[in-house]
Protein backbone atom coordinates (compact mmCIF):
# COMPACT_ATOMS: atom_id res chain seq x y z
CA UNK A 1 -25.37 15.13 6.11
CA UNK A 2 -21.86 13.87 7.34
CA UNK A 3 -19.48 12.92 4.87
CA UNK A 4 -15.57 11.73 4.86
CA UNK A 5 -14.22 14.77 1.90
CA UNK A 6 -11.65 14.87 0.20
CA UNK A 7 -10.77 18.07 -0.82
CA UNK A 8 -7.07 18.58 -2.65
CA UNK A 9 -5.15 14.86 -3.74
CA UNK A 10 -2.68 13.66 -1.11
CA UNK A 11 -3.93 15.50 1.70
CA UNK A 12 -6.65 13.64 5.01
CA UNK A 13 -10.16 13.63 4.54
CA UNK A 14 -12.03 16.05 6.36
CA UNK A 15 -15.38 14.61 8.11
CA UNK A 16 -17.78 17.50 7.66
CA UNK A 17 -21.31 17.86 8.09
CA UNK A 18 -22.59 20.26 5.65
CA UNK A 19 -23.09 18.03 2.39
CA UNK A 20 -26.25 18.93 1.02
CA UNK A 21 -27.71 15.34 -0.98
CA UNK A 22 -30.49 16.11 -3.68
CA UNK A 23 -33.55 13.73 -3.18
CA UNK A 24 -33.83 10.53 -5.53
CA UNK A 25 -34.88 10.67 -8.87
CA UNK A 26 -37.68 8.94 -9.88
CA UNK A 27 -36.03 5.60 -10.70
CA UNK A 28 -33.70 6.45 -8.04
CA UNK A 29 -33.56 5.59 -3.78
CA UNK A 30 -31.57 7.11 -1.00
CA UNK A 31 -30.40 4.74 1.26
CA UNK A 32 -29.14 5.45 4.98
CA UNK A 33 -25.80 3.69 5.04
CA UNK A 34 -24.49 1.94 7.79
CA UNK A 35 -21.35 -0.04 7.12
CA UNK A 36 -19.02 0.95 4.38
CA UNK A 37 -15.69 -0.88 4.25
CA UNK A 38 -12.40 0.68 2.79
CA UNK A 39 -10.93 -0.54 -0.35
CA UNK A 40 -7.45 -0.08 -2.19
CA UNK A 41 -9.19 1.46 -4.77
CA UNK A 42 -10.36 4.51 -1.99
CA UNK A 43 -6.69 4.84 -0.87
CA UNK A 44 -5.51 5.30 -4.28
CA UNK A 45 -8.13 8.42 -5.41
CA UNK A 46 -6.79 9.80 -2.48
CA UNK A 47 -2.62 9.43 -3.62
CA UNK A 48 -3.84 10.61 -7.03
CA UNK A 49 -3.22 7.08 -8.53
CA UNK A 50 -6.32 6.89 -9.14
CA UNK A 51 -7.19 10.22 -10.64
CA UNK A 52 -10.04 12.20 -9.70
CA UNK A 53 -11.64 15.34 -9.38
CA UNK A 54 -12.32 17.02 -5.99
CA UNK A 55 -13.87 17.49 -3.58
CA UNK A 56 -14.95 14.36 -3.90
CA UNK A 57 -16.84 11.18 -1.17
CA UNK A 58 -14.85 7.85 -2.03
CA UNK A 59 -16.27 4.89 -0.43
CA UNK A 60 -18.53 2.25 -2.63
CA UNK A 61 -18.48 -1.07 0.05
CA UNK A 62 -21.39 -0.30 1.54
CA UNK A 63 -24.58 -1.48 3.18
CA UNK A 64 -28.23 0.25 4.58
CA UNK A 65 -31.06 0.46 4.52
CA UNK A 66 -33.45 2.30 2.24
CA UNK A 67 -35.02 5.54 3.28
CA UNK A 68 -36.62 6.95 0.31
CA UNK A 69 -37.78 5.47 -3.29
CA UNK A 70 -38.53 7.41 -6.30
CA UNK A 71 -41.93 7.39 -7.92
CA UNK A 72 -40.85 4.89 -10.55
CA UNK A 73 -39.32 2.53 -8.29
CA UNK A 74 -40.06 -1.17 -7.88
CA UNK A 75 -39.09 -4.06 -5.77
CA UNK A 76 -37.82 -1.72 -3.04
CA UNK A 77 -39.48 0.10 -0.12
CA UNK A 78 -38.36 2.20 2.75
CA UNK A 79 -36.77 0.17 5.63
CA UNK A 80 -35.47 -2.65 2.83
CA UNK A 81 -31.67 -3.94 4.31
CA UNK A 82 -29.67 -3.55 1.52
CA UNK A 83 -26.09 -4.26 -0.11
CA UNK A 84 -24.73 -1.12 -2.68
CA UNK A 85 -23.12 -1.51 -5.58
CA UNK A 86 -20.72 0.71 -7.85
CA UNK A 87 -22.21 -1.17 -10.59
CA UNK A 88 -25.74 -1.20 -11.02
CA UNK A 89 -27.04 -2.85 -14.09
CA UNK A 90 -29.35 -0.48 -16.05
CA UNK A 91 -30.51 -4.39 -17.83
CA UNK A 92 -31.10 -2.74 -21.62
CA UNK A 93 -28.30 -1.49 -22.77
CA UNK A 94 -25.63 -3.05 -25.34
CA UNK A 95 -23.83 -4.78 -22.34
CA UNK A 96 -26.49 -5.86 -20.23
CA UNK A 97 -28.90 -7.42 -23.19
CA UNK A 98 -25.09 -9.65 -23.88
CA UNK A 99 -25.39 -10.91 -20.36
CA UNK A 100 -22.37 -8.66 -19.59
CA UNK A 101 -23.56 -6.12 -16.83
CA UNK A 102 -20.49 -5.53 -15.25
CA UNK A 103 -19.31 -3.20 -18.24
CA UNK A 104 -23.22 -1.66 -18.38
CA UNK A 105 -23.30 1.98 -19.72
CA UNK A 106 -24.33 2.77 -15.75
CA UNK A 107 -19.93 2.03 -14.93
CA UNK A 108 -18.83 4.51 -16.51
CA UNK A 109 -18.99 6.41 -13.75
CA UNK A 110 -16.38 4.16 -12.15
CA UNK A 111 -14.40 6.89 -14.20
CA UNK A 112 -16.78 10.31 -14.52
CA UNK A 113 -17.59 9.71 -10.64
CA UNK A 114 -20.86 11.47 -11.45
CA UNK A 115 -24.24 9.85 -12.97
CA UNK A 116 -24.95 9.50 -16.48
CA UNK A 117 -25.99 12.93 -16.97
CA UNK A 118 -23.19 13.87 -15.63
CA UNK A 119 -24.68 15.71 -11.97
CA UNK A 120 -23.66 14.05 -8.97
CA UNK A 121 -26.57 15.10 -6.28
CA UNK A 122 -23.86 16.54 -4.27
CA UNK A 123 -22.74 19.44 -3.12
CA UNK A 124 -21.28 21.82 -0.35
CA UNK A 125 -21.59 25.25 0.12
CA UNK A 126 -22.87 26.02 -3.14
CA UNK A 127 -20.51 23.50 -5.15
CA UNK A 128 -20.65 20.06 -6.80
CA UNK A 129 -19.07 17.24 -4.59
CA UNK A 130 -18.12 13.86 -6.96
CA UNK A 131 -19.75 10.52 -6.67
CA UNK A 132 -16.30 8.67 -5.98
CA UNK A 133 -16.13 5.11 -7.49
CA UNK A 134 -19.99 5.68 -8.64
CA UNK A 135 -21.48 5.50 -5.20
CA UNK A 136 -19.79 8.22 -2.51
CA UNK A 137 -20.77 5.96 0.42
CA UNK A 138 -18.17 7.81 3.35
CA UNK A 139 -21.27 9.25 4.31
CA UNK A 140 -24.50 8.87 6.12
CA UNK A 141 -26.63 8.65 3.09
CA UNK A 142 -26.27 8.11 -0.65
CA UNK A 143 -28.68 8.43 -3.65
CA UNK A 144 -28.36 5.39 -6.35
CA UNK A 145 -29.83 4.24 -9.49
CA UNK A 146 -32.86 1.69 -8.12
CA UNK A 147 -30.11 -1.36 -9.19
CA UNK A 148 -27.98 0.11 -7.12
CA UNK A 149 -29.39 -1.59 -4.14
CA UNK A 150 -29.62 -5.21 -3.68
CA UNK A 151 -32.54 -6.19 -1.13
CA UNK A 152 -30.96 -8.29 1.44
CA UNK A 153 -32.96 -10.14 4.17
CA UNK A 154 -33.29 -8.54 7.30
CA UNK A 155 -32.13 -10.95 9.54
CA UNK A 156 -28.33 -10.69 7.73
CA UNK A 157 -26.03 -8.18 9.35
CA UNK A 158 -24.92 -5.45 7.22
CA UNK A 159 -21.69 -5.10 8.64
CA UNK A 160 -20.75 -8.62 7.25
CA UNK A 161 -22.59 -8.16 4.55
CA UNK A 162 -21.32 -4.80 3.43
CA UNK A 163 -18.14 -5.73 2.20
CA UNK A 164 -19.70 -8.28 -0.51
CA UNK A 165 -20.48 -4.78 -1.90
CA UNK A 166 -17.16 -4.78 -3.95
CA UNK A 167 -14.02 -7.16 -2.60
CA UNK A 168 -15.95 -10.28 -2.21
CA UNK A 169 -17.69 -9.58 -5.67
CA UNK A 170 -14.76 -9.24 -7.25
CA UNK A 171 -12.84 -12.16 -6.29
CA UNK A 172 -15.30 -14.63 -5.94
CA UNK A 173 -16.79 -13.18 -9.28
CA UNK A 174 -13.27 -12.97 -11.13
CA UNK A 175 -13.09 -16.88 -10.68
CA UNK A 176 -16.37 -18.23 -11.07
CA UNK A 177 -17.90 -15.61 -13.41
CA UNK A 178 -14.37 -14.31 -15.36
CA UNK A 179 -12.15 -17.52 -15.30
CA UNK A 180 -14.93 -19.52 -15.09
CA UNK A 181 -12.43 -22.26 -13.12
CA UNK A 182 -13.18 -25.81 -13.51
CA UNK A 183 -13.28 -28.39 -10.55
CA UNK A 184 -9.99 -29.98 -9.88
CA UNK A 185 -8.00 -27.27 -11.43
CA UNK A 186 -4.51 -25.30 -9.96
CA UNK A 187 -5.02 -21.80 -9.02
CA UNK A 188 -2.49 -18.92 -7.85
CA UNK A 189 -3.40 -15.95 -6.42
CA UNK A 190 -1.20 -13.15 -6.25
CA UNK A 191 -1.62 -10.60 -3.31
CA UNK A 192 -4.11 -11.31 -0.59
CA UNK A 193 -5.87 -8.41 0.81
CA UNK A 194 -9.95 -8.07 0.54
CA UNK A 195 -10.03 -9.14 -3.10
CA UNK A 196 -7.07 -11.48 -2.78
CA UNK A 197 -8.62 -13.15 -0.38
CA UNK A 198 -12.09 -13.40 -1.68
CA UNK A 199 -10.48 -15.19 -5.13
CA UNK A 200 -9.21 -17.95 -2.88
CA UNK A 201 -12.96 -18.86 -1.63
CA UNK A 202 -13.60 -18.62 -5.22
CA UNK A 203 -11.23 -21.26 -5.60
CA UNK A 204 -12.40 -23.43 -3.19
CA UNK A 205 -16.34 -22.80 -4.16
CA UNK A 206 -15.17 -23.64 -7.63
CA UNK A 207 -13.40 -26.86 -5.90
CA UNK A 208 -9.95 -26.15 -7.11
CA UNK A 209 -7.51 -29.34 -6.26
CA UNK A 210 -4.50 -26.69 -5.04
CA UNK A 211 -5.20 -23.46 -4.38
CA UNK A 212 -1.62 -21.19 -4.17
CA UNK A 213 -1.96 -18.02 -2.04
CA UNK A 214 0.79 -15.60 -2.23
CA UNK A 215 1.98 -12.18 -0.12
CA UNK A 216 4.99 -11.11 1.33
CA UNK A 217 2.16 -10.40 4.62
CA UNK A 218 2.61 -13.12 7.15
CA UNK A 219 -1.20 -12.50 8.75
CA UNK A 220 -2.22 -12.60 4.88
CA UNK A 221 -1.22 -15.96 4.03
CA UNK A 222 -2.29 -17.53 7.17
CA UNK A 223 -5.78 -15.96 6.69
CA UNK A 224 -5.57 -17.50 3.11
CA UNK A 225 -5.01 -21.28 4.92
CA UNK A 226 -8.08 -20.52 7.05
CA UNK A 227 -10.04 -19.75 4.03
CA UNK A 228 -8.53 -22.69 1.83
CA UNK A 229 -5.75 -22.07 -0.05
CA UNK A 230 -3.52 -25.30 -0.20
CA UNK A 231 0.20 -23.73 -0.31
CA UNK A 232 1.44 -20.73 0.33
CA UNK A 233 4.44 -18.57 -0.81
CA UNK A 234 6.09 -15.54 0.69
CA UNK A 235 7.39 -13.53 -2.50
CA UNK A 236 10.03 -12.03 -0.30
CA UNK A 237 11.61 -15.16 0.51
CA UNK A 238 11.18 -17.32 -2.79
CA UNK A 239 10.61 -17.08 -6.39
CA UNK A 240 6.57 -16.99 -6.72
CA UNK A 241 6.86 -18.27 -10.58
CA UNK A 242 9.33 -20.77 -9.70
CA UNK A 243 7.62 -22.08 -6.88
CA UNK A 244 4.31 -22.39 -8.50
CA UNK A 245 5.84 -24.66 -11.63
CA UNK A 246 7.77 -26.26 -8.81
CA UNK A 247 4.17 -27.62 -7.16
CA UNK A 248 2.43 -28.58 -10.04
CA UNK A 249 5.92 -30.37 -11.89
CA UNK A 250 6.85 -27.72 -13.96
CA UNK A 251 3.80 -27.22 -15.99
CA UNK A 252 1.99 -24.38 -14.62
CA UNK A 253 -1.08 -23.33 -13.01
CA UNK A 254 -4.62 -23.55 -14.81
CA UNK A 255 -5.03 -20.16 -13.78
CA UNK A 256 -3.55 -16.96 -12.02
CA UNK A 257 -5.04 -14.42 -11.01
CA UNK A 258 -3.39 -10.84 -9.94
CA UNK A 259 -4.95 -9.70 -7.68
CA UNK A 260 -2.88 -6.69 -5.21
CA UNK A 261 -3.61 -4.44 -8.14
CA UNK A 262 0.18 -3.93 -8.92
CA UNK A 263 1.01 -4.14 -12.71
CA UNK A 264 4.86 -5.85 -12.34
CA UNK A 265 2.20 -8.76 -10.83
CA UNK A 266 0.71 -9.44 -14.34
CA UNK A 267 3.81 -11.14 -15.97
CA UNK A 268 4.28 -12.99 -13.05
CA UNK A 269 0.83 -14.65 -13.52
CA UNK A 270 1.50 -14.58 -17.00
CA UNK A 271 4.70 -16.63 -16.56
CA UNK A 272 3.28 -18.82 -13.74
CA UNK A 273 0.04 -20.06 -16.07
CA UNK A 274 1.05 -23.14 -17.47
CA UNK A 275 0.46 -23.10 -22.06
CA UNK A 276 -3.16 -22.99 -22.55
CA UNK A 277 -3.71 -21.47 -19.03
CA UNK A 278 -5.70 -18.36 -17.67
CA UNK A 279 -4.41 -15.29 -16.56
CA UNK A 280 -6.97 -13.31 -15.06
CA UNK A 281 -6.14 -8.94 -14.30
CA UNK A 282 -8.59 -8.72 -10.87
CA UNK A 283 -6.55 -5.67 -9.07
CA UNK A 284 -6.42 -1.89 -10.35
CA UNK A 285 -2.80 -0.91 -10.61
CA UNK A 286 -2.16 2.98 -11.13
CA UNK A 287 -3.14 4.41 -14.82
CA UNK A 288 0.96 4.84 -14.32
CA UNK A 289 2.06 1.66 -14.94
CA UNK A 290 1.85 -0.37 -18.14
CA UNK A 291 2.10 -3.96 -19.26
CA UNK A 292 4.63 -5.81 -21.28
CA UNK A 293 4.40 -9.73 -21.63
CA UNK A 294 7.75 -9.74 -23.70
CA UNK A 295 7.78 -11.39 -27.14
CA UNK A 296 4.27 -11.33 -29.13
CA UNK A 297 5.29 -14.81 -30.57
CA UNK A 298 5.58 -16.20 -27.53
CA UNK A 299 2.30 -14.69 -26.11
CA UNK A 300 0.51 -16.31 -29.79
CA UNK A 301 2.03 -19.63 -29.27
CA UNK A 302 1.24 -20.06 -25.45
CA UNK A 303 -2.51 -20.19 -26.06
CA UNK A 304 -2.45 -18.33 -22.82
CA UNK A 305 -5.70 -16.21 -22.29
CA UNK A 306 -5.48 -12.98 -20.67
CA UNK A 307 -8.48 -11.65 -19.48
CA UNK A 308 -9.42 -8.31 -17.34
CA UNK A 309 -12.43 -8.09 -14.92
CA UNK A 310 -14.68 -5.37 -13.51
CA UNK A 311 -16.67 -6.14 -10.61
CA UNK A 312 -15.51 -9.67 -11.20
CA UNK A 313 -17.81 -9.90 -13.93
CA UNK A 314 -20.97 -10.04 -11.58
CA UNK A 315 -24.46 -8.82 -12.17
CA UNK A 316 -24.90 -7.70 -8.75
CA UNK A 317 -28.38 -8.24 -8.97
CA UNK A 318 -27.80 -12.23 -9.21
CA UNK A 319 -24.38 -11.86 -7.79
CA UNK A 320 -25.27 -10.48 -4.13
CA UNK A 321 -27.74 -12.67 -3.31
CA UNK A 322 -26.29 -15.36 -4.44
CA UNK A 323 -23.20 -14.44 -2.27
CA UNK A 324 -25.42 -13.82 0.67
CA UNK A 325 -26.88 -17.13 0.51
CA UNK A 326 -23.34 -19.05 0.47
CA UNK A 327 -22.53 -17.01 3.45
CA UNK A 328 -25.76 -18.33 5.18
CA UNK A 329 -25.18 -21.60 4.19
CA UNK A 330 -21.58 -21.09 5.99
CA UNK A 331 -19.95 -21.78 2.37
CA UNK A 332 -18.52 -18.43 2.15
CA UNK A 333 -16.70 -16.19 5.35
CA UNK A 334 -17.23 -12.89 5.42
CA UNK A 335 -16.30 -12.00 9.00
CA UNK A 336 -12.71 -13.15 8.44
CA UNK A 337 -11.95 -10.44 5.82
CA UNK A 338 -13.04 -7.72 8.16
CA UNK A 339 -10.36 -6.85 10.63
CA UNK A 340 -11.28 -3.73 11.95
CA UNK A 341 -14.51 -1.61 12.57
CA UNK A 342 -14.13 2.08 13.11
CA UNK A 343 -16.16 5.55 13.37
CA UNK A 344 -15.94 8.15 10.44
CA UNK A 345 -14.22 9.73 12.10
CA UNK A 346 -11.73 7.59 12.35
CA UNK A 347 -11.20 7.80 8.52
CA UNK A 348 -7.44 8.98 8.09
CA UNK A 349 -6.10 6.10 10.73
CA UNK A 350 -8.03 3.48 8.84
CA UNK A 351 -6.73 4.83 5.43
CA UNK A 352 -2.93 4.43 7.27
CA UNK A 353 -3.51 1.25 8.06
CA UNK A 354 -4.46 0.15 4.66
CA UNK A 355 -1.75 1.87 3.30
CA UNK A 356 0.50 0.09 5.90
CA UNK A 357 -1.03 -3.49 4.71
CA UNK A 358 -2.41 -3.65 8.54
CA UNK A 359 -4.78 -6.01 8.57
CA UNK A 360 -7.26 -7.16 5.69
CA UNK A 361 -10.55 -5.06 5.89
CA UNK A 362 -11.86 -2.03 7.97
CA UNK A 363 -15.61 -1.39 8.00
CA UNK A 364 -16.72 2.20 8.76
CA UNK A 365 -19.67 2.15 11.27
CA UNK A 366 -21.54 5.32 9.91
C-alpha cells in the first residue's frame, strides 16, 4: 500500500508504495482510509519532540470505511463508514471497568507505537514499520483493534467527520468529560489550533457565560468568535493572566485550559484560575519541558485542581457518536476547523504549514 514514512527524525516524509500491511487479527478490521487530518502531535514525532522510533506512519485523525473484519468481530461489517481512534477501549481492563477508557491498557501504544504484543503489522522491505500515535493512518489502509472503529452513518461525510477522530475529542472531551464545566461558568482557553478550538465549543455546549479564547494568531481568534468564545486576547499584545482577572473583576476564571501543548502555558492557566478553580493540561508539550507552579504552599492553599487529559477523557465508543450527532443537529462545526484538504502527496507542505501556524486543520484526501 501507499504510505507517508518517515524514515530518520527531522528529515520529509517519503510517500512510498511498498508497505506491506498484515491482515486483521481475529478481533481486529482493516479499514480503507479516506480522510486523515494532521495534528501537532504528527509534526512533533517528526522534530523528535515527540520521540519515536523509525521508520515509522504518523497520522491517527482518520476516517474509512471498513474492508475486512476478523473472525471474532462484531457490530462491524465490510463497507461500515467509520471514525478511527488512537484509543480504542479494550472495555475489561483496570481502566475501562472504572469508567476511565481513555487511559485503557490498549493507549499505551500512544507511547510503544506498536500493539500490545508489541508487532505492529507493518513493514517494508523485510522490516518492521511503527504504528505512530497507535493507529499509522498516512496511508491507504490501517489494521485496528475492532474498538478502534466507530460505525458512523453513511450519509455523514468522512472528511468532516474525520477530524472528530482526535482534536475535536479532545477538546470537547477535556471540558465536558475532564473539567466537567458547569453552566454559567468562565472559561479560558489558551492556544487555538484544532484542539484549541474544539475546547471553546466545549464551552459553549457546556453553556459557559464567557468563554476567553487566546492566540497570538489573528485568523485563530476570529475563528474562536465564530465558534463562541466571548472575548478574545492576543498574548503578544497584552498580559493573558492579567486580562483574564481583569474580565471577570479580579477573581479568576472557573477554569483554564492549555491547550497549544506548550508547557510555559500551564502556569499561565494556573495563575489565571481563580482559588478553587480548574486547570485543565489538554496539549502535549515536548517530554523536554517541565512544570513548576512555584511555591507548594501556595499550590495547597489555592484549592486549585490540576488535572491532565488523554483523549479528553472520552470513550470513543460513546464519545464519537455522540459528537457526530451534535454535528447533525448543527450544535457542533466541524467544517470550520478544517482549512485545507490536500493529496498524500502533498504531505511535507501540509506539515510546513502546520509548523508555520497556517491555518487550523489540513485533511489528507488518501
Amino acid at each position: 500500500m501507499r504510505a507517508a514514512v518517515l524514515e530518520a527524525v527531522g528529515e520529509a516524509l517519503v510517500v512510498a508504495d511498498d508497505v506491506e500491511i498484515a491482515p486483521p487479527a481475529a478481533d481486529q478490521v482493516k479499514v480503507r482510509v479516506s480522510h486523515c487530518g494532521i495534528c501537532h502531535s504528527d509534526l512533533s514525532m517528526t522534530t523528535g519532540a515527540f520521540p519515536a522510533p523509525v521508520p515509522i506512519i504518523l497520522g491517527h485523525e482518520a476516517a474509512g470505511v471498513v474492508e475486512e473484519v476478523g473472525s471474532h468481530v462484531t457490530g462491524l461489517a465490510p463497507g461500515d463508514s467509520v471514525v478511527l481512534t488512537p484509543c480504542p477501549p479494550c472495555g475489561t481492563c483496570y481502566w475501562c471497568v472504572r469508567a476511565e477508557a481513555a487511559h485503557c491498557v490498549h493507549t499505551a501504544g500512544l507511547g510503544t507505537n506498536a500493539f500490545p504484543d508489541g508487532s505492529t503489522g507493518l513493514s517494508r522491505a523485510g522490516q518492521p514499520v511503527w504504528r505512530g500515535v497507535n493507529l499509522a493512518a498516512f496511508s491507504e489502509y490501517v489494521v485496528v483493534h475492532q474498538h478502534g472503529a466507530v460505525k458512523i452513518p453513511a450519509e455523514v461525510p468522512r472528511e468532516v467527520a474525520c477530524v472528530i477522530g482526535c482534536a475535536v475529542q479532545t477538546g470537547v472531551g477535556a471540558v465536558l468529560n475532564t473539567a466537567q464545566v458547569v453552566e454559567g461558568a468562565t472559561v479560558l482557553v489558551l492556544g487555538l489550533g484544532g484542539i484549541g478550538l474544539s475546547t471553546v465549543q466545549g464551552a459553549r455546549l457546556a453553556g459557559a457565560a464567557r468563554i476567553l479564547a487566546s492566540d497570538p494568531v489573528a485568523e485563530r481568534r476570529d475563528v474562536a468568535k465564530l465558534l463562541g468564545a466571548t472575548d478574545l486576547i492576543d498574548p503578544s499584545a497584552e498580559n493573558a493572566v492579567e486580562r483574564a482577572r481583569e474580565i471577570t473583576g479580579g477573581i479568576g476564571v472557573d477554569y483554564a485550559f492549555e491547550a497549544a501543548g506548550v508547557g510555559a502555558l500551564i502556569p499561565e492557566a494556573y495563575q489565571a484560575a481563580r482559588n478553587g478553580g480548574t486547570i485543565v493540561c489538554v496539549g502535549a508539550p515536548a517530554l523536554s519541558e517541565s512544570l513548576d507552579l512555584g511555591p507548594a504552599a501556595a499550590f495547597v492553599v489555592s484549592g486549585k485542581r490540576l488535572l491532565g487529559t488523554v483523549l479528553g477523557g472520552s470513550n470513543s465508543l460513546l464519545e464519537i457518536p455522540r459528537l457526530v450527532s451534535l454535528w447533525q443537529s448543527g450544535r457542533l462545526d466541524l467544517e470550520t476547523l478544517i482549512t485545507a484538504r490536500r493529496p498524500l502527496d502533498e504531505i511535507n507542505p501540509a506539515m510546513d504549514d502546520l509548523r508555520a501556524s497556517r491555518g487550523i486543520r489540513t485533511v489528507l484526501e488518501l
